[in-house]
Protein backbone atom coordinates (compact mmCIF):
# COMPACT_ATOMS: atom_id res chain seq x y z
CA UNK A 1 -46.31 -2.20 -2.92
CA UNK A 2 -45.87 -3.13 0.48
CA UNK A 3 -42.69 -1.38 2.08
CA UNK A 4 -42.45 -3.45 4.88
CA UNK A 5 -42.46 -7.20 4.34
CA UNK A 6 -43.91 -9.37 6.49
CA UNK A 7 -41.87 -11.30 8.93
CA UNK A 8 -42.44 -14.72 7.15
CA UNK A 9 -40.55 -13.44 4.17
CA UNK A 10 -37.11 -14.39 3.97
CA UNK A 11 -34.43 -11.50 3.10
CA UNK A 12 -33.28 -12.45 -0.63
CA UNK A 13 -29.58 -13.83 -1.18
CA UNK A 14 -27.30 -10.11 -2.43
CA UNK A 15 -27.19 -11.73 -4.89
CA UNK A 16 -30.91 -12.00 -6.03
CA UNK A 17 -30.63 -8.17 -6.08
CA UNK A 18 -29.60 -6.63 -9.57
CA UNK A 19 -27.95 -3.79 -7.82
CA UNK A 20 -26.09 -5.34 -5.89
CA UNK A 21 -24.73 -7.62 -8.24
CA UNK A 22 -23.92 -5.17 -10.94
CA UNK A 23 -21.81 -3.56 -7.84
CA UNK A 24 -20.35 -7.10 -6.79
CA UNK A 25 -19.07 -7.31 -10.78
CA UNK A 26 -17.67 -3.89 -10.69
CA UNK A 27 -15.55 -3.87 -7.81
CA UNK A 28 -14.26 -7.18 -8.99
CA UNK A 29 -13.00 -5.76 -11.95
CA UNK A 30 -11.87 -2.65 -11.22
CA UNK A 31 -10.09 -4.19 -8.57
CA UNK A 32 -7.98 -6.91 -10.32
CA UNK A 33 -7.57 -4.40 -13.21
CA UNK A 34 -6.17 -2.29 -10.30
CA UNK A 35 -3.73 -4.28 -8.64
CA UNK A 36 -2.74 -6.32 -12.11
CA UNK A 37 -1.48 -2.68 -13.45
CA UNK A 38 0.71 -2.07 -10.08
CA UNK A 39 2.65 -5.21 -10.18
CA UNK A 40 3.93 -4.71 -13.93
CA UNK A 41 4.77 -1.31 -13.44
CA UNK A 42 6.61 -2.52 -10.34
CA UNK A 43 8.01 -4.89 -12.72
CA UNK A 44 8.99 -2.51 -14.81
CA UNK A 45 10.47 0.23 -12.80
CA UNK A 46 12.85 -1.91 -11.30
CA UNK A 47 14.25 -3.65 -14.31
CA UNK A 48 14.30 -0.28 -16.18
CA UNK A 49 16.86 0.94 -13.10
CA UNK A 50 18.78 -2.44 -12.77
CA UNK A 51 19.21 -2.78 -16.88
CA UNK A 52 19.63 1.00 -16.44
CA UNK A 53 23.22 0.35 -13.96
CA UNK A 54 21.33 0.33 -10.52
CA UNK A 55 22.22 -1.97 -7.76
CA UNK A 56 19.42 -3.75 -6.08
CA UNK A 57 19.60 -1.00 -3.22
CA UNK A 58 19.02 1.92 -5.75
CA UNK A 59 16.54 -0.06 -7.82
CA UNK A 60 14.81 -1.01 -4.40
CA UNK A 61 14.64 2.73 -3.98
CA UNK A 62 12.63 3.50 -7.26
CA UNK A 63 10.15 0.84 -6.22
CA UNK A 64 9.84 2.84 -3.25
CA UNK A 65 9.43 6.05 -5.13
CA UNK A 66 6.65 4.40 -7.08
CA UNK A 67 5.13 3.25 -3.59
CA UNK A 68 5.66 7.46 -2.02
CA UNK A 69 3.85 9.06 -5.54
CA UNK A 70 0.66 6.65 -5.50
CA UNK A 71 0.19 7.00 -1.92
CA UNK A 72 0.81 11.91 -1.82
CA UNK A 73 -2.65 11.96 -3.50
CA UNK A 74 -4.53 9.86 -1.44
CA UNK A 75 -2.89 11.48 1.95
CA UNK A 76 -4.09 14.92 0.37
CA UNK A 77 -7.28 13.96 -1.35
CA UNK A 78 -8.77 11.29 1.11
CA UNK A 79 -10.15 13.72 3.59
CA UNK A 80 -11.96 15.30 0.14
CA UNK A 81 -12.71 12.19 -1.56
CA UNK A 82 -14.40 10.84 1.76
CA UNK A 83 -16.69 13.81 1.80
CA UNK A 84 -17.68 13.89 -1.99
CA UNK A 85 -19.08 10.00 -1.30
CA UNK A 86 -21.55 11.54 1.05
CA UNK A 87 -22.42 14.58 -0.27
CA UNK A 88 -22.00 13.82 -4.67
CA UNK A 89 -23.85 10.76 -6.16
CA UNK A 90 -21.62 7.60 -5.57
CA UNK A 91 -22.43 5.97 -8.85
CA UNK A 92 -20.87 9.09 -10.57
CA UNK A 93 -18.04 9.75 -8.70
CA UNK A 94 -16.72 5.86 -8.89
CA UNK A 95 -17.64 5.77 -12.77
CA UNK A 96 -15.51 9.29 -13.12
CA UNK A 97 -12.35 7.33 -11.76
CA UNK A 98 -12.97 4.27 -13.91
CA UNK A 99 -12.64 6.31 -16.50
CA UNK A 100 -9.40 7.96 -15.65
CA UNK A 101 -8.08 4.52 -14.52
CA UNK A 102 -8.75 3.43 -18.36
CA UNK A 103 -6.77 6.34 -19.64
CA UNK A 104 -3.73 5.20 -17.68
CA UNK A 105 -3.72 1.61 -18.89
CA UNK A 106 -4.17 3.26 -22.19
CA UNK A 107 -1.04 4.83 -22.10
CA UNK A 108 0.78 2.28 -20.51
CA UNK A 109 -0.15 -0.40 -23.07
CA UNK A 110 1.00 2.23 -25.61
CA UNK A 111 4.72 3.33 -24.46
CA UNK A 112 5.09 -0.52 -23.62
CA UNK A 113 3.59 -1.71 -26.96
CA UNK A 114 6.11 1.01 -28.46
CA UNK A 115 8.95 -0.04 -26.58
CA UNK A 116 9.40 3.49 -25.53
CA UNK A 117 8.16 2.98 -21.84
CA UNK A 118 10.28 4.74 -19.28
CA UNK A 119 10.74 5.83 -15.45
CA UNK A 120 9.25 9.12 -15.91
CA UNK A 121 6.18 7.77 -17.44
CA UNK A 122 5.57 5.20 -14.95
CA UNK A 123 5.86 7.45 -12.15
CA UNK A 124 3.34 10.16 -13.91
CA UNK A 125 1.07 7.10 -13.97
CA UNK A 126 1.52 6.39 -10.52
CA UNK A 127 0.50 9.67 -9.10
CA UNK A 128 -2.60 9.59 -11.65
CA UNK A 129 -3.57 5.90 -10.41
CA UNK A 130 -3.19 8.02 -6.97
CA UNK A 131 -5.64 10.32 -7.50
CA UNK A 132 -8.34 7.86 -9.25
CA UNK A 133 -8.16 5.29 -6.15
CA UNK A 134 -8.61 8.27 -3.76
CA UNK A 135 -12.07 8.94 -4.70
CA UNK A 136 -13.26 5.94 -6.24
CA UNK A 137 -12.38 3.97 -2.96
CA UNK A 138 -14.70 5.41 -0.63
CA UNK A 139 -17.63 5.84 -3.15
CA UNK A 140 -17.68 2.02 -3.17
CA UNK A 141 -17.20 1.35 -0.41
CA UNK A 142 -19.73 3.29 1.06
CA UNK A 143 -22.58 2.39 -1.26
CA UNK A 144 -22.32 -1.49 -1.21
CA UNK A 145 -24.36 -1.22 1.97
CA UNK A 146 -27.13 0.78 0.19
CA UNK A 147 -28.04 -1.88 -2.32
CA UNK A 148 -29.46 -4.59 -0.06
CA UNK A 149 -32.19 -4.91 3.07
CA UNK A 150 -30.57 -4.62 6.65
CA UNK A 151 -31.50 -8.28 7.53
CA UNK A 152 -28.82 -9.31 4.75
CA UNK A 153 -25.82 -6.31 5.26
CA UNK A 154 -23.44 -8.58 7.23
CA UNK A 155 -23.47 -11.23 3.89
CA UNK A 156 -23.20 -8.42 1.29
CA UNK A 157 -20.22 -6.66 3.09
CA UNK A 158 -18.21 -9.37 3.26
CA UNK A 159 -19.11 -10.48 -0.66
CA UNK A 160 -17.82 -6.73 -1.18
CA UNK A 161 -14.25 -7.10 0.73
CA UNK A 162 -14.08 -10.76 -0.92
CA UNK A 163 -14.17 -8.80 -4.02
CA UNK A 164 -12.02 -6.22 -3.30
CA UNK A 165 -9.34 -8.82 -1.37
CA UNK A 166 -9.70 -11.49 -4.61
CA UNK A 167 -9.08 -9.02 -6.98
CA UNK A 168 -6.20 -7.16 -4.94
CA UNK A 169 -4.29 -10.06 -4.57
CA UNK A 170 -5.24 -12.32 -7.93
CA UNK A 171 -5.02 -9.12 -10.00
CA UNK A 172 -1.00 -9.83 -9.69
CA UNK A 173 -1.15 -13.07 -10.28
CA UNK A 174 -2.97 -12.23 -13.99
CA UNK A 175 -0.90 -9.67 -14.65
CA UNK A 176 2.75 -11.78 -14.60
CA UNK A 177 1.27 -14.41 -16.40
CA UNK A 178 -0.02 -11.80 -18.70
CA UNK A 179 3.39 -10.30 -18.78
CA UNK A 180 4.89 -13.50 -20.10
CA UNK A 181 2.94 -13.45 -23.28
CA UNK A 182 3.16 -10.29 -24.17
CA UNK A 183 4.64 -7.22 -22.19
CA UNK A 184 1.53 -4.93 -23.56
CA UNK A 185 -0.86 -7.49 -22.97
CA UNK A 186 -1.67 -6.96 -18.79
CA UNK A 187 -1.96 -2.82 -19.84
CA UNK A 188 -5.06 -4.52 -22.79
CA UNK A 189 -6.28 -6.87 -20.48
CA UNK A 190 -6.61 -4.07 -17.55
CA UNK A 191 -8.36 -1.77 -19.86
CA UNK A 192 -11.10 -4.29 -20.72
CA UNK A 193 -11.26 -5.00 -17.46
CA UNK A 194 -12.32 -1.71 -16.17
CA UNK A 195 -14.66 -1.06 -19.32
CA UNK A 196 -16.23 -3.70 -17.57
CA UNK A 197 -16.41 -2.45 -14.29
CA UNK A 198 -17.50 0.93 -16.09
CA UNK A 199 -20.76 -0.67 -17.81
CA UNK A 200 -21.65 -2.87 -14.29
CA UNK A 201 -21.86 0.62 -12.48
CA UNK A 202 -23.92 2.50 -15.41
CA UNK A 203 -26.68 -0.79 -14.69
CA UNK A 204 -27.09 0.09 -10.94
CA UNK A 205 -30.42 1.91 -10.77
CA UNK A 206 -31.47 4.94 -8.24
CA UNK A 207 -30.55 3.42 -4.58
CA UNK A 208 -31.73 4.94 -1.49
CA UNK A 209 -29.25 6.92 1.25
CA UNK A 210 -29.44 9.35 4.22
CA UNK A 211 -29.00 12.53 4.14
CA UNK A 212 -25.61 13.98 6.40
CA UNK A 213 -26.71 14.98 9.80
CA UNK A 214 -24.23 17.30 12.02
CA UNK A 215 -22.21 20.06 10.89
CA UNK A 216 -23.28 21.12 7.31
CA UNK A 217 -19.87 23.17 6.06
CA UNK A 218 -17.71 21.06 4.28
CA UNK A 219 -14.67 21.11 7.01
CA UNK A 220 -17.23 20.69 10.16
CA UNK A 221 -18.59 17.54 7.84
CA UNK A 222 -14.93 16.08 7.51
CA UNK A 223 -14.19 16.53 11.30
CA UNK A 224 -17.30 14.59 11.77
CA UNK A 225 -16.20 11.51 10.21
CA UNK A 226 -12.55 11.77 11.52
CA UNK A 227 -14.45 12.28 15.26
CA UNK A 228 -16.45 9.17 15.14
CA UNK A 229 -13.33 7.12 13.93
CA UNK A 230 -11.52 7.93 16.86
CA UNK A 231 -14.54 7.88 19.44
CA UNK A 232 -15.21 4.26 18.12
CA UNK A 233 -12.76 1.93 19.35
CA UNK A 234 -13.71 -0.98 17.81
CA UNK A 235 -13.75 0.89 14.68
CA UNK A 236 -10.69 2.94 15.49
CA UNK A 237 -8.58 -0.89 16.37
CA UNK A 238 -9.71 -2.72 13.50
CA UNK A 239 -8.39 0.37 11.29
CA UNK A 240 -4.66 1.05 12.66
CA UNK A 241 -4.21 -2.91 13.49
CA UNK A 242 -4.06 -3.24 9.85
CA UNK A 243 -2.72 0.26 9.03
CA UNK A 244 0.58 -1.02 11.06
CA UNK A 245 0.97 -4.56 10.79
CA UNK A 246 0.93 -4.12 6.56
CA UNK A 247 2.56 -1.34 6.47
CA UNK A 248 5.53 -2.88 8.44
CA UNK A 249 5.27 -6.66 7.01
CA UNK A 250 4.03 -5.71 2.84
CA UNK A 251 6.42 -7.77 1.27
CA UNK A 252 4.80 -7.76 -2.24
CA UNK A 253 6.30 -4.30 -3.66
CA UNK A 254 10.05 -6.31 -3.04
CA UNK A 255 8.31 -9.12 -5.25
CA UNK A 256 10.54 -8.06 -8.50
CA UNK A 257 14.07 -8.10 -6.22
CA UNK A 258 13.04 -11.49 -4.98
CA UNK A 259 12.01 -12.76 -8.31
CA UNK A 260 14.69 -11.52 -10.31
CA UNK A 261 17.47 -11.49 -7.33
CA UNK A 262 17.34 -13.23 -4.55
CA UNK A 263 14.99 -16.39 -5.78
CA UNK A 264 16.38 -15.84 -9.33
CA UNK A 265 13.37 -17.34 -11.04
CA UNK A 266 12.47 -14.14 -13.23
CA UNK A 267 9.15 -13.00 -14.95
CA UNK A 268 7.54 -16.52 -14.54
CA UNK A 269 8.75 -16.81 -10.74
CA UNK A 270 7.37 -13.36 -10.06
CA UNK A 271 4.02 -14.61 -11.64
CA UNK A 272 3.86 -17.63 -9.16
CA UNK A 273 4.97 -15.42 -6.27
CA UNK A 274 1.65 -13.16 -7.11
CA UNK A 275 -0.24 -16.00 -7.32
CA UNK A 276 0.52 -17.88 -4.27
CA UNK A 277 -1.20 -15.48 -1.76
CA UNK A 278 -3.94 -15.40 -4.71
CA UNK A 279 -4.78 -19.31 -4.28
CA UNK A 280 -4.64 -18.41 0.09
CA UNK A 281 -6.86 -16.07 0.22
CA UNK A 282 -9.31 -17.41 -2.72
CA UNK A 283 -9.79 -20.12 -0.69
CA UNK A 284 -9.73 -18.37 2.30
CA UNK A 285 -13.03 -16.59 0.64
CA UNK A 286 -14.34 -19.75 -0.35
CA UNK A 287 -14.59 -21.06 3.11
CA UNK A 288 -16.57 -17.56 4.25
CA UNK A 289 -19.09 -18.45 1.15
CA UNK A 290 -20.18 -21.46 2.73
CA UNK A 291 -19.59 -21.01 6.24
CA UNK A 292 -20.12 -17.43 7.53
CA UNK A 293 -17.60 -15.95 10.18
CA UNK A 294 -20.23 -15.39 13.13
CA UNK A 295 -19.00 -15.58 16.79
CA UNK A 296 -15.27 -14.59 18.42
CA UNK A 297 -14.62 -12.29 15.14
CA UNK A 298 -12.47 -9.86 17.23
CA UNK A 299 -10.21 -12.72 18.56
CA UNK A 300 -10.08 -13.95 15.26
CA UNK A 301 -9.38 -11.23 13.58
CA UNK A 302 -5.71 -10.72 15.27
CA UNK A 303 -5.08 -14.25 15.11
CA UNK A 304 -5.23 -13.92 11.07
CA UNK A 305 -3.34 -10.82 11.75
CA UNK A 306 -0.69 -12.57 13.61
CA UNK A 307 -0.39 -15.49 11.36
CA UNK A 308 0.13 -13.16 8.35
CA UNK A 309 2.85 -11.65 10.13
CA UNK A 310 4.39 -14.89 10.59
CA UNK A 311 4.04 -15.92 7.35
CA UNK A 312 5.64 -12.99 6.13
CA UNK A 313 8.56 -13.69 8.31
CA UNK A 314 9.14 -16.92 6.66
CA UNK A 315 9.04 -15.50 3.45
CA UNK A 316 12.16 -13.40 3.99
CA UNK A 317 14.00 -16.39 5.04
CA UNK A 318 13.34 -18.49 2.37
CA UNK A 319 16.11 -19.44 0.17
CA UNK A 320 13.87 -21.69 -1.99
CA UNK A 321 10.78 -21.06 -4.07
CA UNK A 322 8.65 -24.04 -2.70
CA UNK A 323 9.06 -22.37 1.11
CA UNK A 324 8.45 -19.17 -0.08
CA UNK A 325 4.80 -19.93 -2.10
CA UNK A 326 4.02 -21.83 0.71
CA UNK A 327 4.60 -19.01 3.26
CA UNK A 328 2.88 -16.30 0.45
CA UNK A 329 -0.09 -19.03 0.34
CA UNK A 330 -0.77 -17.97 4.48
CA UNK A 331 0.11 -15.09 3.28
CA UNK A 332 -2.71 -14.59 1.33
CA UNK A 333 -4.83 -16.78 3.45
CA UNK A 334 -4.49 -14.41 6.83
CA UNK A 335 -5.02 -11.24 5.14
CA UNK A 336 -8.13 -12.41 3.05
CA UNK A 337 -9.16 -13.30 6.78
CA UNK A 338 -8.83 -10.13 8.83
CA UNK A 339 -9.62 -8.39 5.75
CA UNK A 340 -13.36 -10.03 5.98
CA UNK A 341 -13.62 -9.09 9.51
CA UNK A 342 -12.26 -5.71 9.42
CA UNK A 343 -14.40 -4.58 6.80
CA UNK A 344 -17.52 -6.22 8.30
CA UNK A 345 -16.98 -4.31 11.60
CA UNK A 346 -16.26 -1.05 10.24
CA UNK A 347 -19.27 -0.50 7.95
CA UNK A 348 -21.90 -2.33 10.48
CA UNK A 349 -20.43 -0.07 12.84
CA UNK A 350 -20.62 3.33 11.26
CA UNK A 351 -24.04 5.19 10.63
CA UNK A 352 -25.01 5.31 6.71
CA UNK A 353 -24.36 8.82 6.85
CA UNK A 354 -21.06 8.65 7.53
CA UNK A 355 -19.97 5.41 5.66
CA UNK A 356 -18.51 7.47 3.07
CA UNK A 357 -16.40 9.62 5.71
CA UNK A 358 -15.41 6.73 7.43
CA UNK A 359 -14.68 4.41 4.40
CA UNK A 360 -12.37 7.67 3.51
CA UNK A 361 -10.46 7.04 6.75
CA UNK A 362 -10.45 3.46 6.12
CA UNK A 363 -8.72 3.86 2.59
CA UNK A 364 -6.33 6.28 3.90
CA UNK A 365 -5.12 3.41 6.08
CA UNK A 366 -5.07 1.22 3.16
CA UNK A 367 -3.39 3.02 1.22
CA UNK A 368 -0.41 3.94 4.17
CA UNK A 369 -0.14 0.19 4.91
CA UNK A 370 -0.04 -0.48 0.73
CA UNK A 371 1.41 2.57 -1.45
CA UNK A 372 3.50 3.86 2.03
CA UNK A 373 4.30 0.51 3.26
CA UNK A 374 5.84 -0.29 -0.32
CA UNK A 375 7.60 3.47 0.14
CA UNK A 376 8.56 2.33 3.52
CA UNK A 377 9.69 -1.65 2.22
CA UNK A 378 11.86 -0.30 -0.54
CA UNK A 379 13.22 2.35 1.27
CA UNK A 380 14.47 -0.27 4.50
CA UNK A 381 15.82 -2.81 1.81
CA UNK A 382 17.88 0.18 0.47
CA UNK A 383 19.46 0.51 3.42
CA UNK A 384 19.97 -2.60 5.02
CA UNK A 385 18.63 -5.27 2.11
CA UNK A 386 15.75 -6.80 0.83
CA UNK A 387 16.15 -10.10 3.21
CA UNK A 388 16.94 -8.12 6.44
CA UNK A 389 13.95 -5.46 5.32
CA UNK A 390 10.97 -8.09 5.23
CA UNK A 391 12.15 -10.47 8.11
CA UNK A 392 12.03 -7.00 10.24
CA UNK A 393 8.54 -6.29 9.09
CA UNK A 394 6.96 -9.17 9.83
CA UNK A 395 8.58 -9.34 13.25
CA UNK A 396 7.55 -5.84 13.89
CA UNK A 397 4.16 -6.39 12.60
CA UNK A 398 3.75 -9.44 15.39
CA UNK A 399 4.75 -6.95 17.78
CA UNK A 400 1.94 -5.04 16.97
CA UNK A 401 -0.62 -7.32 16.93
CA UNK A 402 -0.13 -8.27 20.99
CA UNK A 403 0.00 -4.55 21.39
CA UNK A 404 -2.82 -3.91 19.81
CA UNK A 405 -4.70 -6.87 22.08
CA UNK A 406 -4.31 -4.39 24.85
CA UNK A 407 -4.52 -1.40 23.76
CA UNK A 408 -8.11 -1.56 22.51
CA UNK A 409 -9.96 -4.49 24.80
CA UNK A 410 -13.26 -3.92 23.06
CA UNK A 411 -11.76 -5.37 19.51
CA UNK A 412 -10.41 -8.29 21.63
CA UNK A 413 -14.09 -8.63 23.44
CA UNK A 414 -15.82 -8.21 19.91
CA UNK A 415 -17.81 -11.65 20.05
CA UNK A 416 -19.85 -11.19 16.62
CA UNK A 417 -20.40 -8.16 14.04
CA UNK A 418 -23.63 -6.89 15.59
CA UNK A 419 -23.56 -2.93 15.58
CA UNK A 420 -24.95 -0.65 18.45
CA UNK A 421 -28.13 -0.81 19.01
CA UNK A 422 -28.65 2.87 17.93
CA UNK A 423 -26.95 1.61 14.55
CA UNK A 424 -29.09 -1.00 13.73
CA UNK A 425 -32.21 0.93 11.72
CA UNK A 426 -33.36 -0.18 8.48
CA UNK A 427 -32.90 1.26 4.77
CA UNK A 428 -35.91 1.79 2.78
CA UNK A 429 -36.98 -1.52 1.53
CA UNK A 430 -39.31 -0.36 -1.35
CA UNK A 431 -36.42 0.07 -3.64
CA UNK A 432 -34.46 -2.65 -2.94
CA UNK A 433 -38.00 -4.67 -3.32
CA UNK A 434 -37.84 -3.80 -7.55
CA UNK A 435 -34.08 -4.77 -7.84
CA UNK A 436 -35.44 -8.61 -6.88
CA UNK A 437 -36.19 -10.58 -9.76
């Protein structure tokens, strides 16, 4: 077989290639399994410390303590779990933490199923869930762009964050619905759901990679990828704009105060206020299926970033649940939206060698702005309320965003996602050739 095809054939569709869509299934999964899990033992937390004589402050405060022990093992292990997705096979690595991610829902279905579930046990979880996400995150994400020919990258990266961004924000939305039925039920339904993503990875086949250039000990290898991080700006902006802005304006770890609270619509409210941002930002992906993001994608990108700080803004306010879905719906919509871009600019960005490194980085960010921010939401509507906590997130979150405008110029100047030119070399197309039917 020819490696190199001509220049009349077109690059196949991601997904024509079996890898990659094995990969695209996977993620999908794993993801809403993921994210379904964290909102019902959110759920759960808090109404075990209001029916337990908390306030809301004090049961605010245990959300936030479920926020702080997801996101200790990924500030320890991310540097680590970086590195073993460049140097350990990806495929193995990722299907390790699937595995451990099925254990937990195991247990959680159990203890709930046994009406025997309690704080302790939810917070072991949470550090375990910790751990898993550390290392399967950058694995991922740093061999979606190994599955597919250079000429199609740009479309298969953003497939993979609509993926990830679907299933981060529907996962919620399935698991209060599933909640309603049955309190077991989202733990059953997560289970299956990463069983899935378990088999999808066992079907990817040998993919290629390159080999880590640079420093070869293990530290020297880590200070690589944190180097190139902070020597690319573009990279570098796109990663703290969103490390900051969610970390101050996350609003979805107060979801159970609002629901039960402030809103007072209960278990089915909370399920609608998951799914709100859900419908935004599926739609949101939608758009980006048919019609490509492909010029002004730095502007863009803190427009969305803006908007979702806005949105979240209006969210706090709200009084009434038709306001507040409607403000979660831009919600949803503006994150799915920078999300696309971000994720686009980082990996065409960042050498292949280093995508694991880097995607490390990126996670760690992630993960501040998510299991932090939620440490960092509870914590602020302990002390001055739940209201008063997101209103003051999303404000400073807007801050941010014209900050960030000047501080790094070449994200604002970033006119489409083409990498540097030293950036742009090819993978080896003879493998990718037998994935297309």
């Amino acid at each position: 077989m020819d490696a190199s095809p001509s220049a009349e054939s077109p690059a196949p569709h991601p997904f024509r290639i079996a890898n990659f869509r094995a990969y695209w299934l996977s993620r999908l999964t794993m993801t809403l399994g993921q994210y379904a899990m964290l909102l019902i033992i959110g759920w759960q937390t808090y109404n075990l410390a209001r029916d337990g004589g908390m306030d809301v402050g004090e049961a605010s405060g245990q959300l936030a303590l479920i926020g702080l022990l997801q996101f200790l093992p990924l500030f320890v292990l991310t540097p680590f779990s970086g590195l073993a997705a460049d140097r350990l096979n990806r495929k193995t690595v990722a299907r390790s933490m699937v595995a451990l991610q099925i254990l937990c829902a195991g247990i959680l279905a159990w203890f709930t199923w046994q009406d025997t579930i309690s704080l302790t046990v939810l917070f072991g979880i949470a550090v375990l869930l910790g751990i898993g996400r550390a290392f399967a995150g950058p694995a991922l994400s740093a061999l979606a762009p190994n599955l597919v020919p250079r000429a199609v990258l740009p479309n298969a990266i953003a497939l993979s964050s609509i993926a990830w961004q679907t299933g981060m924000i529907v996962g919620p939305a399935i698991g209060g619905y599933l909640y309603e039925a049955a309190p077991a039920l989202p733990y059953a339904a997560v289970a299956g759901l990463f069983c899935i993503s378990l088999v999808c990875l066992s079907l990817i086949g040998e993919v290629p990679r390159s080999p880590i250039t640079g420093a070869q000990r293990p530290i020297g290898q880590v200070i690589d990828g944190l180097r190139y991080v902070v020597h690319n700006k573009v990279v570098l902006g796109s990663i703290t704009l969103d490390l900051f802005a969610v970390f101050l304006a996350g609003a979805t770890a107060l979801f159970p105060v609002y629901a039960r609270d402030i809103l007072e619509v209960g278990a089915p409210g909370l399920s609608q206020l998951a799914a709100a941002p859900a419908v935004g930002a599926a739609l949101t992906a939608l758009f980006f299926s048919f019609r490509p993001l492909k010029t002004n994608v730095g502007p863009k990108m803190l427009g969305a970033v803006a908007l979702f700080a806005v949105a979240t803004i209006v969210f706090g306010m709200s009084k009434t649940m038709p306001l507040s879905l409607a403000a979660l719906f831009f919600v949803g919509a503006a994150d799915m939206f920078s999300v696309y871009i971000r994720q686009s600019l980082i990996q065409l960005h960042t050498p292949d060698e280093k995508r694991g490194r880097v995607s490390s980085v990126s996670l760690l960010t992630i993960s501040a702005s998510n299991e932090f921010g939620d440490f960092f939401s509870g914590s602020l509507a302990f002390l001055i309320g739940p209201v008063a906590a997101v209103v003051a997130g999303g404000a400073g979150a807007l801050a941010i965003t014209g900050l960030w405008t000047i501080l790094f110029p070449d994200l604002r100047r970033a006119r489409t996602f083409d990498p540097p030119r030293e950036l742009d070399r090819e993978l080896p197309e003879e493998t990718l050739e037998e994935n297309i039917p």
